[in-house]
Protein backbone atom coordinates (compact mmCIF):
# COMPACT_ATOMS: atom_id res chain seq x y z
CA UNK A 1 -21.45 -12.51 15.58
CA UNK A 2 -21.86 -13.14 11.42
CA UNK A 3 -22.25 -16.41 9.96
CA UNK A 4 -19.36 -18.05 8.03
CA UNK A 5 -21.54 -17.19 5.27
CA UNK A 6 -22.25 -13.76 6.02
CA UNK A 7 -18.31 -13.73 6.10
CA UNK A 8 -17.95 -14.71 2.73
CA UNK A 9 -20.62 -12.62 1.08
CA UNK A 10 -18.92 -9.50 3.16
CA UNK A 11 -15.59 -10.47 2.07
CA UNK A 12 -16.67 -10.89 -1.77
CA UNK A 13 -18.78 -7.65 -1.48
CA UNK A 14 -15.59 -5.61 -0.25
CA UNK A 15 -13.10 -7.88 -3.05
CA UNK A 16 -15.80 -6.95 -5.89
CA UNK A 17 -15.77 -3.03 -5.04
CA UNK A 18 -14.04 -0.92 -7.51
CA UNK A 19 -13.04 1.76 -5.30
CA UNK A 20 -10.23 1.11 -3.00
CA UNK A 21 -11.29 -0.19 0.80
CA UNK A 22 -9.03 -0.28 3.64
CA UNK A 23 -9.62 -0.08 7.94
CA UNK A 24 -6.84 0.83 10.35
CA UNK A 25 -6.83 0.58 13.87
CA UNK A 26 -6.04 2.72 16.45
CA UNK A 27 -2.23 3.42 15.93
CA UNK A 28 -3.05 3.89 12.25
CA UNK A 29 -1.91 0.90 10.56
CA UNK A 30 -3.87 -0.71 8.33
CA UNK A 31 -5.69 -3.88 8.92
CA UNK A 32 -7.86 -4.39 5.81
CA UNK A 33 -6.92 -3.76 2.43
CA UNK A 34 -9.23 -4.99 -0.59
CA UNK A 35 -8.39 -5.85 -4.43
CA UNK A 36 -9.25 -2.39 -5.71
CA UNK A 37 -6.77 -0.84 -3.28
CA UNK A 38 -4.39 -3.76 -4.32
CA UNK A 39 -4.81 -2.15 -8.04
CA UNK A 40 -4.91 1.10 -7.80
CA UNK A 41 -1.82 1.62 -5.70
CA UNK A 42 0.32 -1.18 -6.70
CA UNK A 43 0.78 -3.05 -3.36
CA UNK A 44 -0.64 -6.28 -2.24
CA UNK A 45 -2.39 -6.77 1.23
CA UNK A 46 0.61 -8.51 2.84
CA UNK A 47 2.40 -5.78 2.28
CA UNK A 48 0.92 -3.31 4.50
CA UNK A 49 -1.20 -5.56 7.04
CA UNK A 50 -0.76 -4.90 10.28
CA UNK A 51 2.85 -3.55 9.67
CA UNK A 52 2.46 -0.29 7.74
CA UNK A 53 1.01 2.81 9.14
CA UNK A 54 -1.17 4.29 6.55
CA UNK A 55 0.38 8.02 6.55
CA UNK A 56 3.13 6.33 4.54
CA UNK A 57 1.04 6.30 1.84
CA UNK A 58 -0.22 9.56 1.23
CA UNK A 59 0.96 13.09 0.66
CA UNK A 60 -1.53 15.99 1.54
CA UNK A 61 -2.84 17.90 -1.73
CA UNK A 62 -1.58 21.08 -1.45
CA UNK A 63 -4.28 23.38 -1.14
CA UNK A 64 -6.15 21.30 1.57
CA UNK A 65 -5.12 21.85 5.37
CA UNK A 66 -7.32 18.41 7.16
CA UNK A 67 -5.36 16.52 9.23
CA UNK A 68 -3.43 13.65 7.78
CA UNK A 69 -5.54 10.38 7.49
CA UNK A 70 -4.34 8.72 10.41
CA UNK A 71 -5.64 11.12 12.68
CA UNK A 72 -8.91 12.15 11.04
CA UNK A 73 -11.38 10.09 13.24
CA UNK A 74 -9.24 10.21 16.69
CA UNK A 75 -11.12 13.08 18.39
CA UNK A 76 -14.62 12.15 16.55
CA UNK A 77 -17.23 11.69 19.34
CA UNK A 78 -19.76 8.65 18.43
CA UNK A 79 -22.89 9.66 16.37
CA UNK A 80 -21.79 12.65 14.77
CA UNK A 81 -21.59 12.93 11.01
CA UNK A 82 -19.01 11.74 9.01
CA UNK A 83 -16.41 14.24 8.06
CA UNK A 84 -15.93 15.98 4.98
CA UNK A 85 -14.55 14.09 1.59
CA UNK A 86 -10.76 14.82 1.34
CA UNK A 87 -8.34 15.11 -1.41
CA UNK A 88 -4.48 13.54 -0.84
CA UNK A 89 -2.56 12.17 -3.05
CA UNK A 90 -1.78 8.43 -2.99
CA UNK A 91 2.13 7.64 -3.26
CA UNK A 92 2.16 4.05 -5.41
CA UNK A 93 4.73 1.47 -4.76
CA UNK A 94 6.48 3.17 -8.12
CA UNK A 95 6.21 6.04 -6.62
CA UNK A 96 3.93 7.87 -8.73
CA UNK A 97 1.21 10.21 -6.68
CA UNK A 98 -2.62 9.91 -7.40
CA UNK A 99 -4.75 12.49 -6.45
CA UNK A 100 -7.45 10.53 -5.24
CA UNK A 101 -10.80 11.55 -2.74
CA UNK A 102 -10.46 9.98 0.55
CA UNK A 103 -13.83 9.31 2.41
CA UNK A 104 -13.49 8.83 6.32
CA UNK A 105 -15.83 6.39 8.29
CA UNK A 106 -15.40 6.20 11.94
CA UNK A 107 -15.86 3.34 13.48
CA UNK A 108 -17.03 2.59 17.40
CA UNK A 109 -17.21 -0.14 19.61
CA UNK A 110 -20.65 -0.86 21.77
CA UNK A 111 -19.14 1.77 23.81
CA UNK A 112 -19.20 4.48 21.98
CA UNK A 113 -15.24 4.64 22.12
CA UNK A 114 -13.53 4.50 18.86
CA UNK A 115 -11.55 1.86 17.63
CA UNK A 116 -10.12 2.95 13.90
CA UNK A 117 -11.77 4.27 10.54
CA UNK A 118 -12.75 2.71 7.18
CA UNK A 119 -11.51 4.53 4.53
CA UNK A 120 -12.59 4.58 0.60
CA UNK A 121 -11.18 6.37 -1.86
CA UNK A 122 -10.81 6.84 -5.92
CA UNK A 123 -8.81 8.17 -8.30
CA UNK A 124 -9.70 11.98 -9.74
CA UNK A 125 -9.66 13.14 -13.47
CA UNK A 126 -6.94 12.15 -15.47
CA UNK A 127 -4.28 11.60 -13.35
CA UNK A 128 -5.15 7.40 -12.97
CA UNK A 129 -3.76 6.40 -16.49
CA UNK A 130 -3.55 2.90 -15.77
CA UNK A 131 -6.11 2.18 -14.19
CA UNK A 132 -8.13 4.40 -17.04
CA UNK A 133 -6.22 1.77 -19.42
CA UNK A 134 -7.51 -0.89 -18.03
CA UNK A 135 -10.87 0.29 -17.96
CA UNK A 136 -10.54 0.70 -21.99
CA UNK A 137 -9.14 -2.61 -22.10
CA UNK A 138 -11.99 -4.21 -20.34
CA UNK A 139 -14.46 -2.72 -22.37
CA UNK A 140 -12.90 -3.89 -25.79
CA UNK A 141 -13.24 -7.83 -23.63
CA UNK A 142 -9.36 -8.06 -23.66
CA UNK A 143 -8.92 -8.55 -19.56
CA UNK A 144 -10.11 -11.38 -17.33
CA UNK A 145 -12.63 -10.54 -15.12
CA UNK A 146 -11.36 -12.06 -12.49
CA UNK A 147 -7.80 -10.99 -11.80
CA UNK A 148 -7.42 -7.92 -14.16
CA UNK A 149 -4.49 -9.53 -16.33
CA UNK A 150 -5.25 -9.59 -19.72
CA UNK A 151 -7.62 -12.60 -21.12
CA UNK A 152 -6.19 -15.69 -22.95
CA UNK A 153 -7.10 -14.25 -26.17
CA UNK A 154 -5.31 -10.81 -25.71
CA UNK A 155 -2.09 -12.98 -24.63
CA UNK A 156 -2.21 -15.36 -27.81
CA UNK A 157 -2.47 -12.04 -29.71
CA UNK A 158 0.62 -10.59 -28.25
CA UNK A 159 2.25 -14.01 -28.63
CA UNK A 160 1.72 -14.09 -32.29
CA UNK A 161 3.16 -10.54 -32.45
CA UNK A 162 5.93 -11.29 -30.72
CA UNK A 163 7.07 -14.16 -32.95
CA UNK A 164 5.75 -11.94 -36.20
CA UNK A 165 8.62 -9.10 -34.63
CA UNK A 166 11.22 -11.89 -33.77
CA UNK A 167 11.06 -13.00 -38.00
CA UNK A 168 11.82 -10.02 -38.43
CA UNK A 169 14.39 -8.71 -35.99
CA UNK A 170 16.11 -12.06 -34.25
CA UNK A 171 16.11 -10.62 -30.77
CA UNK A 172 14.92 -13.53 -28.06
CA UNK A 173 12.16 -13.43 -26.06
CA UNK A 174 11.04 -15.67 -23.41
CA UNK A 175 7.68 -17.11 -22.36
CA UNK A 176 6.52 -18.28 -18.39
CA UNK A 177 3.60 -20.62 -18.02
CA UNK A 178 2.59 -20.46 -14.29
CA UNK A 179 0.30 -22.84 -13.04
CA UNK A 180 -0.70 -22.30 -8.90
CA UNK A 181 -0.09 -25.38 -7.34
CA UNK A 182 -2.86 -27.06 -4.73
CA UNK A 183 -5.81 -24.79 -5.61
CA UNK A 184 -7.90 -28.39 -4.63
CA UNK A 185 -6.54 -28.31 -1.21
CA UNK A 186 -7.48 -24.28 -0.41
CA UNK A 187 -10.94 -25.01 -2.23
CA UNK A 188 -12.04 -27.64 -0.17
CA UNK A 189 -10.58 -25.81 2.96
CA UNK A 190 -12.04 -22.20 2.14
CA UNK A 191 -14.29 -22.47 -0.65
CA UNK A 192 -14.33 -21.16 -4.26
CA UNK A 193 -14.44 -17.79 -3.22
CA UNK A 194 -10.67 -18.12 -1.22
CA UNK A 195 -9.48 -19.84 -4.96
CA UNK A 196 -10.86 -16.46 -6.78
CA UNK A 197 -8.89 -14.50 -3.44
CA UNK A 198 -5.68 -16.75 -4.52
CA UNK A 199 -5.81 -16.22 -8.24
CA UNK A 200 -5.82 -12.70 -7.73
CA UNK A 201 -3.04 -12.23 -5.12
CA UNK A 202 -0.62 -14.31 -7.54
CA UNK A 203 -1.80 -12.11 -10.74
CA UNK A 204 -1.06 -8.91 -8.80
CA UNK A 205 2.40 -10.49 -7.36
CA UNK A 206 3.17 -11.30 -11.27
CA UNK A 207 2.35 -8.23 -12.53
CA UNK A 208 4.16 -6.04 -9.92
CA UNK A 209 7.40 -8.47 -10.16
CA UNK A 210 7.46 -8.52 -14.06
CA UNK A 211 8.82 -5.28 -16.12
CA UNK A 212 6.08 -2.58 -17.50
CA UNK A 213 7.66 -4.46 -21.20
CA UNK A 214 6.62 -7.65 -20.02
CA UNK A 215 2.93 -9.26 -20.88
CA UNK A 216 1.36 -11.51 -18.40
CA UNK A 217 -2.26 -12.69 -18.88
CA UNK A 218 -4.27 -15.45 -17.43
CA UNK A 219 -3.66 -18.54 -19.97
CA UNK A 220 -6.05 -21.23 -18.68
CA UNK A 221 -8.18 -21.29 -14.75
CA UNK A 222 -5.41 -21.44 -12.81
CA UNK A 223 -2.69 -21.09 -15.43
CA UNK A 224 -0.70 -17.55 -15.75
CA UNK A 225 1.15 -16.82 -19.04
CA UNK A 226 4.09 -14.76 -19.49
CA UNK A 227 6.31 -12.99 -22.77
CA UNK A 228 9.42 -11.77 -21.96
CA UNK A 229 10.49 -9.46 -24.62
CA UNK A 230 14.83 -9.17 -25.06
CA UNK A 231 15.24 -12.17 -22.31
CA UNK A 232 17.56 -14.87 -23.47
CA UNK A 233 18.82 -18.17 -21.62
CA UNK A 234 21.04 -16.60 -19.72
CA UNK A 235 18.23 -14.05 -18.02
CA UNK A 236 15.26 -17.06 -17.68
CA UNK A 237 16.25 -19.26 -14.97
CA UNK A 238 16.95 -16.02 -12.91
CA UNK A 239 13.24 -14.36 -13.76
CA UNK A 240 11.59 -17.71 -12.90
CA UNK A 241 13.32 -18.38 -9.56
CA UNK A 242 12.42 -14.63 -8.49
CA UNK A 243 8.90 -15.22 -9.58
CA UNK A 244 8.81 -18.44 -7.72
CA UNK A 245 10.13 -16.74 -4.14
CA UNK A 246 8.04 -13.62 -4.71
CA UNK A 247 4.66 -15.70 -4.29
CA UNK A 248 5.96 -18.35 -2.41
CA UNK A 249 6.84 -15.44 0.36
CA UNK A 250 3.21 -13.83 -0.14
CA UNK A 251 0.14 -14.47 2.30
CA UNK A 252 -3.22 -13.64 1.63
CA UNK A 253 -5.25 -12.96 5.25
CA UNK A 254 -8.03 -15.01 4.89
CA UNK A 255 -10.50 -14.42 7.94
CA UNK A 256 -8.37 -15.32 10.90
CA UNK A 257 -6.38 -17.58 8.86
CA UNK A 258 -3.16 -17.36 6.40
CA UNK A 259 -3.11 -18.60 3.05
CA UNK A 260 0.33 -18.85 1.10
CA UNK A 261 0.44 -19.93 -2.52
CA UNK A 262 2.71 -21.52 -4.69
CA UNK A 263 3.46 -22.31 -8.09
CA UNK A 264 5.07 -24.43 -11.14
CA UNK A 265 6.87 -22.60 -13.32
CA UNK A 266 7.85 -23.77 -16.96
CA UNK A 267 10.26 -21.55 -19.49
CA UNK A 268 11.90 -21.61 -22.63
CA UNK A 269 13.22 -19.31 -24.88
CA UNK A 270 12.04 -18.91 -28.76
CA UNK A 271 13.27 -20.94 -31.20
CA UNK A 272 13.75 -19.49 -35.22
CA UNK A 273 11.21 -21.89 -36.30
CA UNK A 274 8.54 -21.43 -33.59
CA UNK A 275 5.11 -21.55 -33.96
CA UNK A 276 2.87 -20.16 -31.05
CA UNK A 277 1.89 -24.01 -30.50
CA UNK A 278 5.50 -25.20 -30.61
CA UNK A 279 6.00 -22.32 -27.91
CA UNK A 280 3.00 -23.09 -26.04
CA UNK A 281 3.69 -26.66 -26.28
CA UNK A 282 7.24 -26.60 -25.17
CA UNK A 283 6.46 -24.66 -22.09
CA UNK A 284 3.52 -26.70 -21.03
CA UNK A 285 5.76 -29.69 -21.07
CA UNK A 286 8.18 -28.17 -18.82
CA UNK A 287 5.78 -27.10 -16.30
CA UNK A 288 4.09 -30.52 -16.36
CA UNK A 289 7.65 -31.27 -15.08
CA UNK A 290 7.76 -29.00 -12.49
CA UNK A 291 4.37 -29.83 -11.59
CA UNK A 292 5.42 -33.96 -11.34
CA UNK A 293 8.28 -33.08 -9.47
CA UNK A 294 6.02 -31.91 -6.34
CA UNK A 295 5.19 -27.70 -7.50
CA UNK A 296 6.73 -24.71 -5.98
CA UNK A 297 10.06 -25.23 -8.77
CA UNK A 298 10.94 -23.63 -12.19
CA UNK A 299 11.85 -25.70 -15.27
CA UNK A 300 13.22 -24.38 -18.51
CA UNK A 301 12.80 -26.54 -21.61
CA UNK A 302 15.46 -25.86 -24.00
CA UNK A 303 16.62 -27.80 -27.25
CA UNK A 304 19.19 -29.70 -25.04
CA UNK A 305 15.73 -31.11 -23.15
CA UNK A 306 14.43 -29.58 -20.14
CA UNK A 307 16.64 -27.90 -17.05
CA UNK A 308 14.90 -27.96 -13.50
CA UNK A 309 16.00 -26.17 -10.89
């Protein structure tokens, strides 16, 4: 049996991977799904764990005839070679197919009998836009190598544009400062390398809950920042309570265990005569209020003081 340490060396190897990595058992439902696959399709781990059957996911390219993925290894006798690489198309939680190449790894017990299949796969030509985005992003330094979300200097920059447009054109715009609550507690437990695990599930459950119009970058190490373009008062409290139950209702399967995040939440809304630091400033002080008030809340500072929920 591996080491705890071999554990966590495996587990940073697979989270480090840019190709997406997943396993499924027997019945076909997936029981491993890594960061890559998180990213390229748009769906976090808890998601699909144990619960989703991975033919769900994919749609057969149309010139190919293989059986579906699910069923590729299930008649494989032990030590013979791996199958061929397959093309399918991977249906994202938008909905949007990727034609992507699917390699098949069968995997066997002591026995020789076979118990499920790793699978890798990666997009093909153009069709991965975003992903391709990102890629140009990262080389330009504008993302954070850690969860993906753009860097704390790429954020400031669209702050400052979004108060340069707002001079402008008065529309209101909103800015979230997320901070994840108890990242001491999981580090001690787990180790730094089920923080890193942690940061990323919240940045992915940010992303995919926020609109394609919104921004969200990572602000400071375990702060998340937010612009909201067109979202007043009215629209804030409701965006920052959804935000809230979306991660508080996420897990990340940590080796045998469980580990559920939360986090503080402070809001407001632009003012006419806002700076980036009286923005930045404002919503800091309401998530230091949501923070003193024991986490896992929102609080939206206005000019009539701060709100909490």
């Amino acid at each position: 049996m591996t080491n705890p340490d071999e554990q966590a060396i495996l587990r940073m190897v697979l989270e480090a991977l840019p190709m997406g990595v997943y396993a499924i058992n027997r019945e076909g439902k997936i029981t491993l799904w890594n960061s890559a696959a998180e990213r390229l399709s748009g769906y976090l781990r808890q998601d699909l764990l144990g619960c989703v059957r991975e033919e769900e996911l994919w749609e057969r390219a149309e010139h190919e005839h293989h059986l579906p993925p699910e069923q590729s290894f299930s008649t494989k006798p032990a030590g013979e070679a791996s199958p061929p690489v397959t093309q399918f198309s991977l249906r994202t939680k938008t909905g949007r197919l990727i034609p992507v190449e699917l390699h098949t790894v069968v995997l066997h017990d002591e026995s020789g009998d076979v118990v499920g299949a790793a699978k890798v796969f990666q997009p093909l030509g153009e069709a991965e836009t975003g992903p391709r985005r990102q890629q140009k992003l990262a080389a330009f330094g504008a993302l954070d190598p850690l969860t993906g979300l753009l860097n704390h200097s790429m954020i400031q920059a669209h702050l400052r544009e979004s108060l340069s447009l707002h001079a402008l054109y008065p529309v209101p715009f909103s800015i979230l400062c997320c901070a994840v609550d108890d990242l001491p507690k999981i580090r001690e437990r787990y180790g730094q390398a089920a923080v890193d695990a942690t940061l990323r599930t919240v940045a992915r459950t940010l992303e995919n809950g926020l609109l394609q119009t919104d921004f969200v970058g990572r602000w400071l190490d375990h702060e998340f920042l937010a612009i909201l373009p067109e979202c007043g008062e009215a629209d804030i409290v409701k965006v920052g309570e959804r935000i809230r139950k979306l991660v508080q209702h996420s897990g990340l399967h940590w080796w045998g265990d469980t580990l559920h995040a939360a986090i503080s939440i402070g809001a407001t809304v632009v003012h006419s005569d806002d700076t980036v630091s009286t923005l930045v400033n404002r919503t800091e002080q309401a998530l230091r209020h949501s923070s003193a008030a024991g986490g896992n809340r929102v609080t939206v500072l206005s000019a009539s003081g701060a709100e909490p929920l």
